[in-house]
PDB file of N, CA and C in Angstrom:
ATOM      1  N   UNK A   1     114.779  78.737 119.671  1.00  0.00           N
ATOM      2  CA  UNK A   1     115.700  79.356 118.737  1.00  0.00           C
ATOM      3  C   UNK A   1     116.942  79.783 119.516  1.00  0.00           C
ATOM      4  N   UNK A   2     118.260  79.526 119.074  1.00  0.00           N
ATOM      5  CA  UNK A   2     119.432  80.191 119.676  1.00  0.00           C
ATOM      6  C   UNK A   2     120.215  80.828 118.459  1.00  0.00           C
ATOM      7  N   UNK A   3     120.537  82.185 119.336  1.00  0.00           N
ATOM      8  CA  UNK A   3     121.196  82.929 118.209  1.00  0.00           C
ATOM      9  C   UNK A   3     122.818  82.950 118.990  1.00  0.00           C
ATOM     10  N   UNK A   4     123.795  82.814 118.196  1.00  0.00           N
ATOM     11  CA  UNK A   4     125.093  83.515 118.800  1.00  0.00           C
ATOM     12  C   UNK A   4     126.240  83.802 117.915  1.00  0.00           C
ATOM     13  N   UNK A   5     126.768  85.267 118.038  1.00  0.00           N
ATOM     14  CA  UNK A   5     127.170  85.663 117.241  1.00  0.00           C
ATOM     15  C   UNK A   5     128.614  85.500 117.723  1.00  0.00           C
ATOM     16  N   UNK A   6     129.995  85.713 116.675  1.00  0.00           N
ATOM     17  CA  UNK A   6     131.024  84.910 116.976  1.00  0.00           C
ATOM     18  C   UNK A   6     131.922  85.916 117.050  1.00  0.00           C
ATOM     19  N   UNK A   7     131.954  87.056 116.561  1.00  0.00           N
ATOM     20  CA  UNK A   7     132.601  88.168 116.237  1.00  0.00           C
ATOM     21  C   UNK A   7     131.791  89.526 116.792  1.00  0.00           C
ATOM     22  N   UNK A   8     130.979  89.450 116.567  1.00  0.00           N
ATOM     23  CA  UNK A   8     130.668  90.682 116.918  1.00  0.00           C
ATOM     24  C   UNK A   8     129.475  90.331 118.284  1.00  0.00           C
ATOM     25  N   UNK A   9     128.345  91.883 118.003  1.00  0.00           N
ATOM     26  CA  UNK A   9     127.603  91.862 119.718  1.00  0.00           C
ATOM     27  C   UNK A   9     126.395  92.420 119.383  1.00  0.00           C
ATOM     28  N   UNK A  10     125.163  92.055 120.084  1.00  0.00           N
ATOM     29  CA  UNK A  10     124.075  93.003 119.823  1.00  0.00           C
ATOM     30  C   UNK A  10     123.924  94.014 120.252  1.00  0.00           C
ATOM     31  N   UNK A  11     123.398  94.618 119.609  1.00  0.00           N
ATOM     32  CA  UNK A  11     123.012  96.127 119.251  1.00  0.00           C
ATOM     33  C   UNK A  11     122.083  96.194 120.881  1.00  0.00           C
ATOM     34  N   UNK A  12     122.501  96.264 122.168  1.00  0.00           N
ATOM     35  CA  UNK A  12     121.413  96.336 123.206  1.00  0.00           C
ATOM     36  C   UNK A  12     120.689  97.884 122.847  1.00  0.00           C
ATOM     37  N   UNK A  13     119.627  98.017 122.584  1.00  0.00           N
ATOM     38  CA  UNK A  13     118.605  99.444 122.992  1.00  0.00           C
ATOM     39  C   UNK A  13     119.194 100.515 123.952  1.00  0.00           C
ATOM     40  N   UNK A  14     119.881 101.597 123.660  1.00  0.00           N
ATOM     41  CA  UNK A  14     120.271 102.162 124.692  1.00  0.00           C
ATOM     42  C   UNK A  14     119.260 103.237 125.236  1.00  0.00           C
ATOM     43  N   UNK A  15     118.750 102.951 126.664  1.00  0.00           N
ATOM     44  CA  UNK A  15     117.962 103.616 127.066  1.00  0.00           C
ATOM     45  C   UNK A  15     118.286 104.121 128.664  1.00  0.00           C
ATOM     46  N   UNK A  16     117.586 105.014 129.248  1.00  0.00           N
ATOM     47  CA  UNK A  16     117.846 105.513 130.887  1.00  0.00           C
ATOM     48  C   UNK A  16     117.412 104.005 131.600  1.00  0.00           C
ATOM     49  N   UNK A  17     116.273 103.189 131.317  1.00  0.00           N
ATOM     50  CA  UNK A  17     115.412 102.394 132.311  1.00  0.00           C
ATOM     51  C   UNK A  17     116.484 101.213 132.142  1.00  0.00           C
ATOM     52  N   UNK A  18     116.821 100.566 133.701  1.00  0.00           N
ATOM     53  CA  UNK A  18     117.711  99.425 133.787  1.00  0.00           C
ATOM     54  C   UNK A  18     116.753  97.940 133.161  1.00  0.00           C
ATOM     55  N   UNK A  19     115.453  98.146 132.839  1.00  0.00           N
ATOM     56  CA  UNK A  19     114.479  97.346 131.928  1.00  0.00           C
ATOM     57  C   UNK A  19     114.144  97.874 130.970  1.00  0.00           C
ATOM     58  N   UNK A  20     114.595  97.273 129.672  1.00  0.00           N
ATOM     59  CA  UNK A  20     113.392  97.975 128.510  1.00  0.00           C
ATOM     60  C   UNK A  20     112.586  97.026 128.093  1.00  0.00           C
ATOM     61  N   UNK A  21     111.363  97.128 127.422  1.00  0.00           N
ATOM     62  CA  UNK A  21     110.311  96.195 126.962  1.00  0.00           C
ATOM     63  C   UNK A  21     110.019  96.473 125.415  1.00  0.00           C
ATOM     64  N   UNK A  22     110.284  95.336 124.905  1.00  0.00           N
ATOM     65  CA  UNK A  22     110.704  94.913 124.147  1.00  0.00           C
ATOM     66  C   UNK A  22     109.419  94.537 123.599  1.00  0.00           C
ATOM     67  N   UNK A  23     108.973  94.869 121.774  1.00  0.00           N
ATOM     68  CA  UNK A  23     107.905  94.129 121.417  1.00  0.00           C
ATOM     69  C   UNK A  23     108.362  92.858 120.235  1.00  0.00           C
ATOM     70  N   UNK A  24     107.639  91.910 120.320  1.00  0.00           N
ATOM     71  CA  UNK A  24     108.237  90.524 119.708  1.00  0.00           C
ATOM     72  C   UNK A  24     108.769  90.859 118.309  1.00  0.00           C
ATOM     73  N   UNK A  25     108.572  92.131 117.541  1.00  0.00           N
ATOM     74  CA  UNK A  25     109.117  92.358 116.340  1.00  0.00           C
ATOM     75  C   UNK A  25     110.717  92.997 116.735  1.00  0.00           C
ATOM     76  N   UNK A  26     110.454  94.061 117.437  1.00  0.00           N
ATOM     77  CA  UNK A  26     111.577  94.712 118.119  1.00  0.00           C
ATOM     78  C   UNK A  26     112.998  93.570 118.628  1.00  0.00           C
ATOM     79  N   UNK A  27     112.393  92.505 119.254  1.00  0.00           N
ATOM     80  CA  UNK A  27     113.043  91.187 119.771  1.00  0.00           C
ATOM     81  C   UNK A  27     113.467  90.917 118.343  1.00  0.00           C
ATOM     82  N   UNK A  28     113.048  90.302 117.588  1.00  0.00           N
ATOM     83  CA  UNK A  28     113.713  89.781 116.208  1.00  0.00           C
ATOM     84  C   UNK A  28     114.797  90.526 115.255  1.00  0.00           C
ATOM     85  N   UNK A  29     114.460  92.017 115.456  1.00  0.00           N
ATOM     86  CA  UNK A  29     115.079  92.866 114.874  1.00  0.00           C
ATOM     87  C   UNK A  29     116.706  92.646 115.837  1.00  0.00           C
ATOM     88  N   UNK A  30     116.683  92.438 116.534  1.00  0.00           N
ATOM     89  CA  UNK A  30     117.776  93.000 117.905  1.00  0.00           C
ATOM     90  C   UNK A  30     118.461  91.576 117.172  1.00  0.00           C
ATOM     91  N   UNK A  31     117.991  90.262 117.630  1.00  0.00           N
ATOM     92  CA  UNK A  31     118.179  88.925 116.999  1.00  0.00           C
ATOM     93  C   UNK A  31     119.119  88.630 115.566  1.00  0.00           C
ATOM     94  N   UNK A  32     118.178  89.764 114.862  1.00  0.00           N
ATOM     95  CA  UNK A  32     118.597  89.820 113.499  1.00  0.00           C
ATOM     96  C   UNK A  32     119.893  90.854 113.486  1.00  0.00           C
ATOM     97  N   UNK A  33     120.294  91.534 114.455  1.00  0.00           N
ATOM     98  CA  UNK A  33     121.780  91.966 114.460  1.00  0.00           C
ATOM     99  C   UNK A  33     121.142  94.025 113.969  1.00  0.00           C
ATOM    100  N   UNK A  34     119.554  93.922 114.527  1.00  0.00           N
ATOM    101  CA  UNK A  34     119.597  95.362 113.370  1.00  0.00           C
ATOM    102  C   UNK A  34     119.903  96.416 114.905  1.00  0.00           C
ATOM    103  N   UNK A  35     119.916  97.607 114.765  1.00  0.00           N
ATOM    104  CA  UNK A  35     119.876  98.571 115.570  1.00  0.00           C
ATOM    105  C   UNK A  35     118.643  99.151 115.990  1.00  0.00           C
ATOM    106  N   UNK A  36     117.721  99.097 117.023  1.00  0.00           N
ATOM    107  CA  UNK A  36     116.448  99.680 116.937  1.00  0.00           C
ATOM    108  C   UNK A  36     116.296 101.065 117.275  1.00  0.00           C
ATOM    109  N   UNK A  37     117.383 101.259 118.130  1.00  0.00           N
ATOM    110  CA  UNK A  37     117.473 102.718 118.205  1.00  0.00           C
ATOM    111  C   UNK A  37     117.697 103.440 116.753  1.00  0.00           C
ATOM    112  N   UNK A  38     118.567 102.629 116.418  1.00  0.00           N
ATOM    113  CA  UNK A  38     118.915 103.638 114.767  1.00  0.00           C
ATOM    114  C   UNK A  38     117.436 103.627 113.939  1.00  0.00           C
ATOM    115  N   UNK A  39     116.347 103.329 114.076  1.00  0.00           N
ATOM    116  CA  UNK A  39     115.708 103.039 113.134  1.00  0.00           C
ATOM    117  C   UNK A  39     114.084 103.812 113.337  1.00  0.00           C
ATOM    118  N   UNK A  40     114.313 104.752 112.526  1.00  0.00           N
ATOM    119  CA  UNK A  40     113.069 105.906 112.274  1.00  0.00           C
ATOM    120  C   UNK A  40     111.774 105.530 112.097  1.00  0.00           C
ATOM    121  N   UNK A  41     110.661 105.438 112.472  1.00  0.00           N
ATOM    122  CA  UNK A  41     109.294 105.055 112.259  1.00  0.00           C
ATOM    123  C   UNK A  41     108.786 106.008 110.912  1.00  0.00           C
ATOM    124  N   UNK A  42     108.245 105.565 110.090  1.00  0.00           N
ATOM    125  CA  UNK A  42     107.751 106.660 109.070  1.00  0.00           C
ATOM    126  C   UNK A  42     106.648 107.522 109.768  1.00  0.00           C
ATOM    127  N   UNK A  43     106.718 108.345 109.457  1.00  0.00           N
ATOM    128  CA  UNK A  43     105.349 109.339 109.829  1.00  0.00           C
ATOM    129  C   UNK A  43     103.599 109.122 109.823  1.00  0.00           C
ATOM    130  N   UNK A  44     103.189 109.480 110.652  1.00  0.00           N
ATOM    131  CA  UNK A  44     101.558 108.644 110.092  1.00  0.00           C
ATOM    132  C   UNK A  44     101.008 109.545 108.898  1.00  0.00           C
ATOM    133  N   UNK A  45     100.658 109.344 108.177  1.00  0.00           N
ATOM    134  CA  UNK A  45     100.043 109.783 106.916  1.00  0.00           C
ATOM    135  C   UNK A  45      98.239 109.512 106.736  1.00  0.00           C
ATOM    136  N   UNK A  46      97.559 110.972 106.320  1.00  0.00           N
ATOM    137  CA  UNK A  46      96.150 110.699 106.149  1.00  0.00           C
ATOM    138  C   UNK A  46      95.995 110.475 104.815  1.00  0.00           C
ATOM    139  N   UNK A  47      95.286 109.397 104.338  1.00  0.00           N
ATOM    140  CA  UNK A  47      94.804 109.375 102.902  1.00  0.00           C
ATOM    141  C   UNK A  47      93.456 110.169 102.773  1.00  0.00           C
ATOM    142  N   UNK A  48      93.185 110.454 101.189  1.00  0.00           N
ATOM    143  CA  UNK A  48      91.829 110.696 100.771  1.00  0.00           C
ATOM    144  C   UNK A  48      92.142 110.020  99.796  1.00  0.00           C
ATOM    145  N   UNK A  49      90.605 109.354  99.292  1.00  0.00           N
ATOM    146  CA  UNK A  49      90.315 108.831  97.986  1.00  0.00           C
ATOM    147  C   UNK A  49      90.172 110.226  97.219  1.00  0.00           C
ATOM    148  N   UNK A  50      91.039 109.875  95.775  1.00  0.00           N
ATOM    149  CA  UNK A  50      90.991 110.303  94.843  1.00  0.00           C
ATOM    150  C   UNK A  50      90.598 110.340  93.393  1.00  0.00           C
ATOM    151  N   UNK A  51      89.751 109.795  92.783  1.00  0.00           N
ATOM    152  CA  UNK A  51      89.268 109.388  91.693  1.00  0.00           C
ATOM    153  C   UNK A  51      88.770 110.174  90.751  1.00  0.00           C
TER     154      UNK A  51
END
């Protein structure tokens, strides 16, 4: 796959480590032009069945 963008730049992860590691969704997201830093994990949530 080659991506290249013509105008603009990816969003690199800004972090302290001169390596960051990257997971293959994280990789696609970056690919796909998104921001991963900008982007909030939802909270973990406990269910109970309710019936």
């Amino acid at each position: 796959m080659l991506k290249a963008l013509t105008e603009d730049k990816f969003r690199w992860p800004r972090r302290a480590e001169t390596v960051v590691a990257l997971t293959a969704e994280q990789l696609r997201w970056l690919l796909d032009g998104i921001d991963i830093d900008a982007m909030v994990p939802h909270p973990v949530r406990q269910y109970q069945f309710v019936g």
